[in-house]
Protein backbone atom coordinates (compact mmCIF):
# COMPACT_ATOMS: atom_id res chain seq x y z
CA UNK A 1 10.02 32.09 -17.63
CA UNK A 2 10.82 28.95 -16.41
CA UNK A 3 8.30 25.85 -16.88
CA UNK A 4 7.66 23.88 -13.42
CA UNK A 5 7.07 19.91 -13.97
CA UNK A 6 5.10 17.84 -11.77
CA UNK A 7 4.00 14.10 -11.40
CA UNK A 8 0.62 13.69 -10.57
CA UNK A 9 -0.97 10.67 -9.14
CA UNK A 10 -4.66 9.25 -8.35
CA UNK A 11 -4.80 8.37 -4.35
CA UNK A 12 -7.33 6.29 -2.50
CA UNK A 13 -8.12 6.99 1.49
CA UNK A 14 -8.24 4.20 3.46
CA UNK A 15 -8.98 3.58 7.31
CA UNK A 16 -6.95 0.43 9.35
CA UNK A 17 -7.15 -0.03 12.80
CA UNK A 18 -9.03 3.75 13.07
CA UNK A 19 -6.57 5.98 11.37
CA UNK A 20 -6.82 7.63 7.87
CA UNK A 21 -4.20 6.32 5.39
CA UNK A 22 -3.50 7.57 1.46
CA UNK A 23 -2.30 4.73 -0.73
CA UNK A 24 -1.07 6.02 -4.28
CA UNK A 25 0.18 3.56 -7.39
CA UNK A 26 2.54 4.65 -10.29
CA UNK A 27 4.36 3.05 -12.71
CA UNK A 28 7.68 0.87 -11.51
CA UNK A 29 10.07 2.66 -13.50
CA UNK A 30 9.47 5.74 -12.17
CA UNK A 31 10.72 5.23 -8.94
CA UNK A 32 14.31 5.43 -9.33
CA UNK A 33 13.82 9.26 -10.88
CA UNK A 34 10.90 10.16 -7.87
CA UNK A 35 13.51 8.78 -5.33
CA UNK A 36 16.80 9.78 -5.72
CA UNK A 37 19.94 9.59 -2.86
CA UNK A 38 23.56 8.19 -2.58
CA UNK A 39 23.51 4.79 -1.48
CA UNK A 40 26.92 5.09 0.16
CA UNK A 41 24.61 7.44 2.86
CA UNK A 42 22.29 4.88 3.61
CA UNK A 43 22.79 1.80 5.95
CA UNK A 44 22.49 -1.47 4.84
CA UNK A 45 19.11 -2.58 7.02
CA UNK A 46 17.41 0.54 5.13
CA UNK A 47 18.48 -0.70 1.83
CA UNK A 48 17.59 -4.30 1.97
CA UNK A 49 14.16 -5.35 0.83
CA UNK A 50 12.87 -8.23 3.47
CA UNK A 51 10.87 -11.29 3.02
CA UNK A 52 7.65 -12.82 4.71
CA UNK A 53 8.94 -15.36 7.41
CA UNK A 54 5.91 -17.77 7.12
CA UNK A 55 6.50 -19.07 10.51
CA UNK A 56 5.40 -15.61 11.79
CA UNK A 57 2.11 -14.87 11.10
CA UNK A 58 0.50 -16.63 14.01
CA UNK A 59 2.60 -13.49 15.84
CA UNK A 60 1.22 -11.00 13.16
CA UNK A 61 -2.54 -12.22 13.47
CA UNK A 62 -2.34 -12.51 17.51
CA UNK A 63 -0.95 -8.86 17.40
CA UNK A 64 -3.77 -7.99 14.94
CA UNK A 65 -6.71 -9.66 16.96
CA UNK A 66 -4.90 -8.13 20.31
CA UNK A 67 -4.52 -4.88 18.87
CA UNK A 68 -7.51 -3.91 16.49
CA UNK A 69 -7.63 0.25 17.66
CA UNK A 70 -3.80 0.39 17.07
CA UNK A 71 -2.35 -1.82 15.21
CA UNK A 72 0.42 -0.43 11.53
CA UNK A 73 2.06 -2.49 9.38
C-alpha cells in the first residue's frame, strides 16, 4: 500500500477592499520542491521578480482612496 505525503500549512483569513483572502507562510526553501516547472516554458515577464518604483505610490494610494470596495494588489 502506498503511503500518500502531504505539506500542511497554518492559514489566516483576511478581508481587503470587501473580499475574503487566505494568506499562508512556509519555510523559503521549500518553495522550489512545492513549485516545480521548466523555465524554458515560461516567459520572461512571469519569471522576473519586480521592484517598488517609489515614485508611484501617490498612483497606488489615489487608486486605493478612489477605489476602497474594489481595489487587489
Amino acid at each position: 500500500m502506498a503511503e500518500t505525503f502531504e505539506y500542511v500549512f497554518p492559514a489566516i483569513r483576511g478581508v481587503q477592499a470587501g473580499r475574503e483572502y487566505f494568506v499562508s507562510m512556509c519555510p523559503m526553501g521549500l518553495l522550489p520542491k512545492l513549485f516545480l516547472f521548466d523555465e524554458d516554458e515560461l516567459a520572461p515577464e512571469f519569471r522576473a521578480q519586480r521592484r517598488l518604483n517609489r515614485g508611484r505610490i501617490p498612483e497606488m494610494a489615489r487608486y486605493l482612496l478612489e477605489n476602497p470596495g474594489d481595489y487587489a494588489f
